[in-house]
Protein backbone atom coordinates (compact mmCIF):
# COMPACT_ATOMS: atom_id res chain seq x y z
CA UNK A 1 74.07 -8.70 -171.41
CA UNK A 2 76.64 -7.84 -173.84
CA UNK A 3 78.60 -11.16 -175.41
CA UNK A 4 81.90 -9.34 -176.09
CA UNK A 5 83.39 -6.25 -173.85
CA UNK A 6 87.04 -5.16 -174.12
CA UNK A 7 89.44 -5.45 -171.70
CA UNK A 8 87.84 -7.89 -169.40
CA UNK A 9 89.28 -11.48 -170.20
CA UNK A 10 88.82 -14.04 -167.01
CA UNK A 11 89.46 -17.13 -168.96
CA UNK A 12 92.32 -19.26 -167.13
CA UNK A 13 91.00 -18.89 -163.33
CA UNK A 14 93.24 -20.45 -160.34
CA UNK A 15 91.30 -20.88 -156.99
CA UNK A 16 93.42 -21.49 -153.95
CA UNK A 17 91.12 -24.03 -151.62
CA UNK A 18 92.00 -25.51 -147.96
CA UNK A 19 88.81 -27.57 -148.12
CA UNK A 20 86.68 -25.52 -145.58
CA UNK A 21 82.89 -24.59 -146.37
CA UNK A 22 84.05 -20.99 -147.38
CA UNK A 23 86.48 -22.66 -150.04
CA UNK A 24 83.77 -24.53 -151.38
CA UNK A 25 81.54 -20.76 -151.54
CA UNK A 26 84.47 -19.69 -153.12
CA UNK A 27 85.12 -22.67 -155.50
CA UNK A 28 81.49 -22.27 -156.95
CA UNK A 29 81.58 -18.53 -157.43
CA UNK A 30 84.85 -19.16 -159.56
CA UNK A 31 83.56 -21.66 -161.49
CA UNK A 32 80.47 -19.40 -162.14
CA UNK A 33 82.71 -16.50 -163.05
CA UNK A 34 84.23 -19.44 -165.85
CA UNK A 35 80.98 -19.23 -167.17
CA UNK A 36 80.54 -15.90 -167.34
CA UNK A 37 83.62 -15.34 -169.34
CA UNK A 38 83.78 -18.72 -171.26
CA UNK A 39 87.11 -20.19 -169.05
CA UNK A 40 88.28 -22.81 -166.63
CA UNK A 41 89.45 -23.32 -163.51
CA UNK A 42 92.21 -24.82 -161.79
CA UNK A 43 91.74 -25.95 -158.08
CA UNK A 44 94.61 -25.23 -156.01
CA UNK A 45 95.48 -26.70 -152.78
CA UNK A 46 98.87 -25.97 -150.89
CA UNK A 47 100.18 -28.59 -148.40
CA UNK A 48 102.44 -27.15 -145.18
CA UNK A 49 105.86 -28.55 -145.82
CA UNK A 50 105.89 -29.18 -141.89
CA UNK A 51 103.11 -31.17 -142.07
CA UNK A 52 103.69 -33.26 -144.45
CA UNK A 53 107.10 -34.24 -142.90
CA UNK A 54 105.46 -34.83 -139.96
CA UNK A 55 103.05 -37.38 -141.90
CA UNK A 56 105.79 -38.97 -143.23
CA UNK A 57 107.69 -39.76 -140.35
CA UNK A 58 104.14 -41.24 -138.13
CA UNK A 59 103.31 -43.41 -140.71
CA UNK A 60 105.19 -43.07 -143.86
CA UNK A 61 101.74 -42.33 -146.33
CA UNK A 62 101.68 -40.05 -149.16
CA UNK A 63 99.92 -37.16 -148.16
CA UNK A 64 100.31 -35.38 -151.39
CA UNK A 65 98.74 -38.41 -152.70
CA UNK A 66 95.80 -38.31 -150.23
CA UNK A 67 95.59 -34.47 -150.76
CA UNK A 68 94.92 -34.71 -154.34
CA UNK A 69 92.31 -37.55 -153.79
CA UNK A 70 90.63 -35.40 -151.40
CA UNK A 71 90.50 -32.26 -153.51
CA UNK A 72 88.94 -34.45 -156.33
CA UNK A 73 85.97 -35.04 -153.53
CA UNK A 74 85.86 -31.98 -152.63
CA UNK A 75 85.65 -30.44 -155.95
CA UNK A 76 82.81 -33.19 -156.70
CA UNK A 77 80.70 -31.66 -153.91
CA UNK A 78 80.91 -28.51 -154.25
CA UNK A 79 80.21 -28.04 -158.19
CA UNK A 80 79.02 -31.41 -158.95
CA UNK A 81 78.17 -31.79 -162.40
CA UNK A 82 80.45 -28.92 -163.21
CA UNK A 83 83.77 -30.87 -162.10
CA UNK A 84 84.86 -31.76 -165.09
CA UNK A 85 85.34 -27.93 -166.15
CA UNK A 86 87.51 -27.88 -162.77
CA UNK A 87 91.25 -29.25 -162.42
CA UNK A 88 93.06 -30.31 -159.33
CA UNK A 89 96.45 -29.55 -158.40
CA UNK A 90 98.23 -30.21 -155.29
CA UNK A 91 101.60 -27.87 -154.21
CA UNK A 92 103.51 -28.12 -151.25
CA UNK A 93 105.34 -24.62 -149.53
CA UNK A 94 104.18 -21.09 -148.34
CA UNK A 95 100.53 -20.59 -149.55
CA UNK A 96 101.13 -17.22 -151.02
CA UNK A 97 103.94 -17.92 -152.36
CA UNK A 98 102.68 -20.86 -154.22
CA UNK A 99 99.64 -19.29 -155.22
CA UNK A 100 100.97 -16.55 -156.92
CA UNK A 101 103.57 -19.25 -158.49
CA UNK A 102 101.14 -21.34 -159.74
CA UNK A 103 99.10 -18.29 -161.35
CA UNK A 104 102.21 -16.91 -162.99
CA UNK A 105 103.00 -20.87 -164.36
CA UNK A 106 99.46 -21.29 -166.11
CA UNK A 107 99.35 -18.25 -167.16
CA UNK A 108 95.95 -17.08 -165.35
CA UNK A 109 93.39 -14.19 -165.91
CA UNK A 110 92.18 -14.20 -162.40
CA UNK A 111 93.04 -15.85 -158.88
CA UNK A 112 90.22 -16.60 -156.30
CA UNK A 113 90.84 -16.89 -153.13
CA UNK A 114 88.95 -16.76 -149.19
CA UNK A 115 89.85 -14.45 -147.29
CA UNK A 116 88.86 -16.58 -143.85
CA UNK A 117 88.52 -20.04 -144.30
CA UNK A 118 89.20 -22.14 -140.80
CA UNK A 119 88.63 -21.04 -137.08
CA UNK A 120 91.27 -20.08 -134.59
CA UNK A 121 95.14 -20.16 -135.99
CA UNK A 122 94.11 -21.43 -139.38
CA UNK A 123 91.92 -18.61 -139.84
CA UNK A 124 94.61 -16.14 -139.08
CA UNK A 125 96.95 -18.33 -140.94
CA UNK A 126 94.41 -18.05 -144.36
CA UNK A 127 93.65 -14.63 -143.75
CA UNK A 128 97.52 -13.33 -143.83
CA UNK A 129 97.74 -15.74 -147.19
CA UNK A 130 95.06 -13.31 -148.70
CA UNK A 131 96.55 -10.38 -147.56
CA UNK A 132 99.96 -11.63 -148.64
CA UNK A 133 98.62 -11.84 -152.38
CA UNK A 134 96.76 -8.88 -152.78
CA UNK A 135 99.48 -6.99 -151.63
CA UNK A 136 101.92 -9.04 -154.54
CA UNK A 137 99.49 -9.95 -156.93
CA UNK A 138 100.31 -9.33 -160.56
CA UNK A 139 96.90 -10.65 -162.17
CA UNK A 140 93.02 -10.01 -160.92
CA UNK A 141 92.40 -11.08 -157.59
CA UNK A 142 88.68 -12.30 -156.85
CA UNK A 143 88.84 -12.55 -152.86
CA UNK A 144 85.71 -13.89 -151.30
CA UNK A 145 84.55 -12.36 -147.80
CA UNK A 146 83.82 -14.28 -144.74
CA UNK A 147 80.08 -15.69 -144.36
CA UNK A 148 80.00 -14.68 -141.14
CA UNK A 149 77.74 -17.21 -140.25
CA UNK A 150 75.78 -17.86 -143.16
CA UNK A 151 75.11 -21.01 -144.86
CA UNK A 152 76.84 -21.06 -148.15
CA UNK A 153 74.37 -20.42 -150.99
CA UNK A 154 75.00 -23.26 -154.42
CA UNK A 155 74.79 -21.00 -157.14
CA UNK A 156 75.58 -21.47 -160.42
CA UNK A 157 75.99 -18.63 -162.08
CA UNK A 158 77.47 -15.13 -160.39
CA UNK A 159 74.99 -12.88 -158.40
CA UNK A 160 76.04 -9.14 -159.14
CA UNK A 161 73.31 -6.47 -159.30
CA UNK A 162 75.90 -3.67 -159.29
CA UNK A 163 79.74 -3.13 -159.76
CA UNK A 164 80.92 -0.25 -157.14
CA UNK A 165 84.37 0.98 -158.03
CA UNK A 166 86.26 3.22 -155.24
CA UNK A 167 88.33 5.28 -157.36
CA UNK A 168 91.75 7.60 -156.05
CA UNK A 169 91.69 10.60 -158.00
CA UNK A 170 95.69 10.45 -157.95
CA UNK A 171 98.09 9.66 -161.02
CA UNK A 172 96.09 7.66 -163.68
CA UNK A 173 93.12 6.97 -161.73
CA UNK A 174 91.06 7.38 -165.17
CA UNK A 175 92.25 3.83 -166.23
CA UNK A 176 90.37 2.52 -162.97
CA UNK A 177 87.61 3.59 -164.34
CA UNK A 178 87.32 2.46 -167.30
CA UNK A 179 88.14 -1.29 -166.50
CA UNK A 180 85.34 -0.81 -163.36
CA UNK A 181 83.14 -0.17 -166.66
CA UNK A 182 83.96 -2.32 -168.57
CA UNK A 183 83.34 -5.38 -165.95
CA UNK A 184 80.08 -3.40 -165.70
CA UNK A 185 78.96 -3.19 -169.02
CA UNK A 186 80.30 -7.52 -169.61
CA UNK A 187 77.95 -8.30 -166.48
CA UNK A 188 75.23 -6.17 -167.59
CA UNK A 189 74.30 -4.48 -164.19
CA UNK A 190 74.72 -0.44 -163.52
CA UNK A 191 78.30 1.04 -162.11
CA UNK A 192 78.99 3.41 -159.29
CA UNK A 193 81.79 5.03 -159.17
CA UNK A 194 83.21 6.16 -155.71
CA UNK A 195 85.74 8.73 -154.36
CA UNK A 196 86.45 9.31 -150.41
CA UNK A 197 88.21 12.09 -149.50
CA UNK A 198 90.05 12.96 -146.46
CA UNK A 199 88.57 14.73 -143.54
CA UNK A 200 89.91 18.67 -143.41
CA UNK A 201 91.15 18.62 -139.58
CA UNK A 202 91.29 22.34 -139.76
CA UNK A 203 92.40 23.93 -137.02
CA UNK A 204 90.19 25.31 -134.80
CA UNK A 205 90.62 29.08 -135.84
CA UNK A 206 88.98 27.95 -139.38
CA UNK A 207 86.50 25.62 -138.26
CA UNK A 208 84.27 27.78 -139.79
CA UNK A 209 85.43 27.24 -143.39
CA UNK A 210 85.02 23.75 -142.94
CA UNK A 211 81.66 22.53 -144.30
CA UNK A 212 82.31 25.43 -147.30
CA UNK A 213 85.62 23.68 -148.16
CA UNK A 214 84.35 20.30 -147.74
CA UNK A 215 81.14 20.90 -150.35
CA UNK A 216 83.63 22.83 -152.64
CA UNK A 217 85.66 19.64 -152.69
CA UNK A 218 83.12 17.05 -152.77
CA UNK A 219 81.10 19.37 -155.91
CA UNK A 220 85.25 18.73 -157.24
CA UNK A 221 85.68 15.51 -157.14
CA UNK A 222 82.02 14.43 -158.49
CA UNK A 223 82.38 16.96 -161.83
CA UNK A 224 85.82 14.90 -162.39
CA UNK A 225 84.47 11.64 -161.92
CA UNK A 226 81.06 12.81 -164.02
CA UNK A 227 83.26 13.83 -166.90
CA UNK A 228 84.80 10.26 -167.21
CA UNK A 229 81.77 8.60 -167.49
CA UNK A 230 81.42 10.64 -171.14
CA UNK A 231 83.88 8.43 -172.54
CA UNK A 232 82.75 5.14 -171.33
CA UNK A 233 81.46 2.65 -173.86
CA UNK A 234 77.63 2.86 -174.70
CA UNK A 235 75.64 0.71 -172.76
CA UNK A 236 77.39 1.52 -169.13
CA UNK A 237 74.94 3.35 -166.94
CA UNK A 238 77.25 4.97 -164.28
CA UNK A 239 76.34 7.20 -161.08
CA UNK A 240 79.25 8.78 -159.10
CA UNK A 241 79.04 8.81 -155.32
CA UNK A 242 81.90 11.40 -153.40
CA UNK A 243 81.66 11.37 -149.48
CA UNK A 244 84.35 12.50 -146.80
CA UNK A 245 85.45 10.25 -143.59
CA UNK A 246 87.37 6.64 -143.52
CA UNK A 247 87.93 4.87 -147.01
CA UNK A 248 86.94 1.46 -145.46
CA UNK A 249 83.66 2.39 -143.57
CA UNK A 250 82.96 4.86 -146.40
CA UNK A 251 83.34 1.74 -148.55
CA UNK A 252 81.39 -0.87 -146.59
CA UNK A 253 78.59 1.92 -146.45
CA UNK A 254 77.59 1.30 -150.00
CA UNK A 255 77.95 -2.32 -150.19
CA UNK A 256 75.14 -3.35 -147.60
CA UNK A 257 72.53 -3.25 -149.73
CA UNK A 258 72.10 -5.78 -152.79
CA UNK A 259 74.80 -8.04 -154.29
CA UNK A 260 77.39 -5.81 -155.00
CA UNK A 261 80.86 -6.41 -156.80
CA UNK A 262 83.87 -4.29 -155.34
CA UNK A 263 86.52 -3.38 -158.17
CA UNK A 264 88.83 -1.79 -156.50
CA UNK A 265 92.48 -0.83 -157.95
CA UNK A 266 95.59 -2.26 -156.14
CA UNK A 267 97.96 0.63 -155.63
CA UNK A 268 101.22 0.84 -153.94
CA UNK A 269 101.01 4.34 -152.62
CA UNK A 270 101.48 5.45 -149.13
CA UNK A 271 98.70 7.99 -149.25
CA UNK A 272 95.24 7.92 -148.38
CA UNK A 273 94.87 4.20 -149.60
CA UNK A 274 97.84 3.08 -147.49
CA UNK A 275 99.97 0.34 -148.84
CA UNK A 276 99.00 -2.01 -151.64
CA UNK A 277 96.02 -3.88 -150.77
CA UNK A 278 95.42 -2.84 -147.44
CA UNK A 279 91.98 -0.79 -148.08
CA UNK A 280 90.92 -3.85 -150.40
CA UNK A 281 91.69 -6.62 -147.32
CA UNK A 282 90.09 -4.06 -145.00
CA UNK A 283 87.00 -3.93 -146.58
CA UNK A 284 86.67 -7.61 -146.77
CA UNK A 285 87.19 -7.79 -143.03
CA UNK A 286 84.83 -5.51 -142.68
CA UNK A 287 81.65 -6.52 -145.02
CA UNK A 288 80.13 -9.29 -146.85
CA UNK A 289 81.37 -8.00 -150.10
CA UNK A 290 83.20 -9.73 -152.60
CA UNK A 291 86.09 -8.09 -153.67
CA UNK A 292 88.05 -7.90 -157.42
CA UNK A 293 90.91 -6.58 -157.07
CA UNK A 294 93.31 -4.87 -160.15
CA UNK A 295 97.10 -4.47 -159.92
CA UNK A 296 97.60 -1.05 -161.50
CA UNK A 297 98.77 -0.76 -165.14
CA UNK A 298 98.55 1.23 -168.33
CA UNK A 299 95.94 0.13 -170.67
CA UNK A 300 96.89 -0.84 -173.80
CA UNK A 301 95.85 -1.63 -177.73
CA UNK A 302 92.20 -0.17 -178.44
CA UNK A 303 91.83 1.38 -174.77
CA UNK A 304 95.06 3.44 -175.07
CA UNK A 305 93.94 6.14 -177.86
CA UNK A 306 90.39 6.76 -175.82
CA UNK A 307 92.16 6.66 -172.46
CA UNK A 308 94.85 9.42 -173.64
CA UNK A 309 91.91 11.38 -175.11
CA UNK A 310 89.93 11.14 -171.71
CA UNK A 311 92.98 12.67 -169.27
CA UNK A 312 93.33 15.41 -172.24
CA UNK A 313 90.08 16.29 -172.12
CA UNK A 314 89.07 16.15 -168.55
CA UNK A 315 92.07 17.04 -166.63
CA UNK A 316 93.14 20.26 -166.33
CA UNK A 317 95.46 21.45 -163.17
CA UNK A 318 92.83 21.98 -160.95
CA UNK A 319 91.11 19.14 -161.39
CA UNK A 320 93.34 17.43 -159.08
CA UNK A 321 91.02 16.93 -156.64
CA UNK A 322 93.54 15.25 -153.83
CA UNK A 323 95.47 19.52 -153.49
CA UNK A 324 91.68 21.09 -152.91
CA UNK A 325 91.31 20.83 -149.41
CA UNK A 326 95.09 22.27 -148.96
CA UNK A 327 93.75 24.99 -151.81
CA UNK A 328 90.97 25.99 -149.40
CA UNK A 329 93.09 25.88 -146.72
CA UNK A 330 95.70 28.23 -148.42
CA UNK A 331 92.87 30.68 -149.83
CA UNK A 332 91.45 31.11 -145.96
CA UNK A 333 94.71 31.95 -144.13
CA UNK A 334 95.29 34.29 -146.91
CA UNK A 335 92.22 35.58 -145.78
CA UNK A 336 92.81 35.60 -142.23
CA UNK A 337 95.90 37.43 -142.77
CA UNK A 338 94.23 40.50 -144.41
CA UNK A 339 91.97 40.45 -141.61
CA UNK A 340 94.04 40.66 -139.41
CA UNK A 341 96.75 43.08 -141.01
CA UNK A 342 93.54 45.53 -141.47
């Protein structure tokens, strides 16, 4: 595993804990992912301001007090001998608001965070608070899956035997893939890159072109993802994957086997990926993935001159992959037409 890789720099790590068993999962990978990348973590819990006026008024204690006691416990448990590496901290207000607060105010690399912590309202409650900060999240977001059942696993170092990276080939998608490899090549296991693409829903007159236009799109996508992977740093062994039907289940397809990672790129479009973080949350409801999620921005310092060199070289007008379906569908009512005019 390499000791040094560009562009990947998780040293100040916040995790936001409610001091359920999935926190504690979640606690533990982000103190493994310190050690991965030579950081530290600060534990994060957020008090309801209801609450705590509430506590006040029965019997006048000092719940922040209490709370931070508590987190030093449960910080003990869960990483033990590791604790001192781990800070507490104690807020009091709207969780996501806080959380992204508290990243901006020390400055972090990467946030952590459960998607499903509690049962019942508290589980809807955490769930919306991860949703809520993947949709305004400014720095990496690590969000941790539900266990669905399964007994946390103490681990101290971070489990990955593959990075998958869903990739929209729309606007300056090639940046995506280069930080996907990067993460790959620091954790030293292979990358896939991914594209979905959207069902035809031709109408019924040119169902027959279908399966021609879907292959011709599909062989597309794949020769612009392949010619990417040129320009990746030496060391990154990448395969691309390009399949048509629903981005989530498409998604959650290729993370069932193994310990995957999910870098996926938070986007604010309304297209195919829907609003910003919604395929990212939707996945995580949806598999036992972990997810690392990676507000959208230009690349910068040693990545920019290879990174403007790669969208020279490898796109060209039709390699826009996301107009080839309505290119097919174009090229066979033209054809239908002379058909028909003969």
């Amino acid at each position: 595993m390499t000791t040094k890789t560009s562009g990947v720099r998780f040293r100040s790590i916040l995790c936001a804990v409610d001091f359920s068993a999935h926190a504690r999962h979640a606690l533990r990978l982000a103190v493994a992912v310190a050690q991965q990348f030579e950081g530290r973590v600060t534990a994060l819990f957020v008090n309801d301001p209801l609450l705590l006026a509430a506590a006040r008024r029965l019997d006048g204690a000092d719940v922040v007090d209490r709370s931070r006691q508590e987190l030093a416990k449960f910080i003990a448990r869960a990483v033990g001998e590791h604790s001192p590496h781990v800070t507490a901290l104690v807020a009091a207000g709207n969780p996501a608001e806080e959380i992204l607060e508290t990243a901006r105010r020390l400055r972090s690399d990467l946030v952590v965070i459960g998607s499903q912590g509690l049962s019942g309202v508290r589980r809807l409650v955490l769930g919306s608070t991860t949703e809520q900060v993947l949709r305004r999240a400014t720095v990496p977001v690590l969000a941790i899956p539900p266990l669905k059942g399964r007994r946390p696993p103490r681990t101290d170092r971070l489990q990955v035997d593959r990075v998958v990276a869903p990739i929209d080939l729309a606007g300056e998608w090639q940046a995506d893939a280069i930080r996907a490899a990067s993460i790959a090549k620091r954790l030293g296991v292979p990358l896939l890159l991914a594209h979905v693409l959207r069902p035809s829903h031709l109408p019924e007159w040119l169902g027959a072109v279908e399966p021609k236009t879907d292959r011709e799109r599909i062989r597309k996508a794949t020769h612009a993802l392949e010619r990417v992977t040129r320009h990746f740093a030496a060391g990154v062994e990448a395969m691309c994957h390009v399949s048509v039907g629903d981005p989530v289940d498409q998604i959650a397809t290729l993370t069932r086997r193994g310990s995957p990672l999910l870098v996926m790129s938070l986007r604010g479009t309304a297209g195919l990926w829907g609003r910003r973080g919604a395929i990212a949350y939707r996945v995580l409801t949806h598999s036992s993935t972990a997810v690392l999620a990676l507000p959208r921005r230009r690349i910068g310092g040693r990545f920019s001159a290879r990174l403007k060199r790669t969208i020279d070289e490898t796109l060209a007008a039709r390699d826009r992959v996301e107009i080839a379906g309505i290119d097919a569908l174009l090229a066979a009512a033209a054809g239908t037409r002379k058909v028909r005019a003969k």
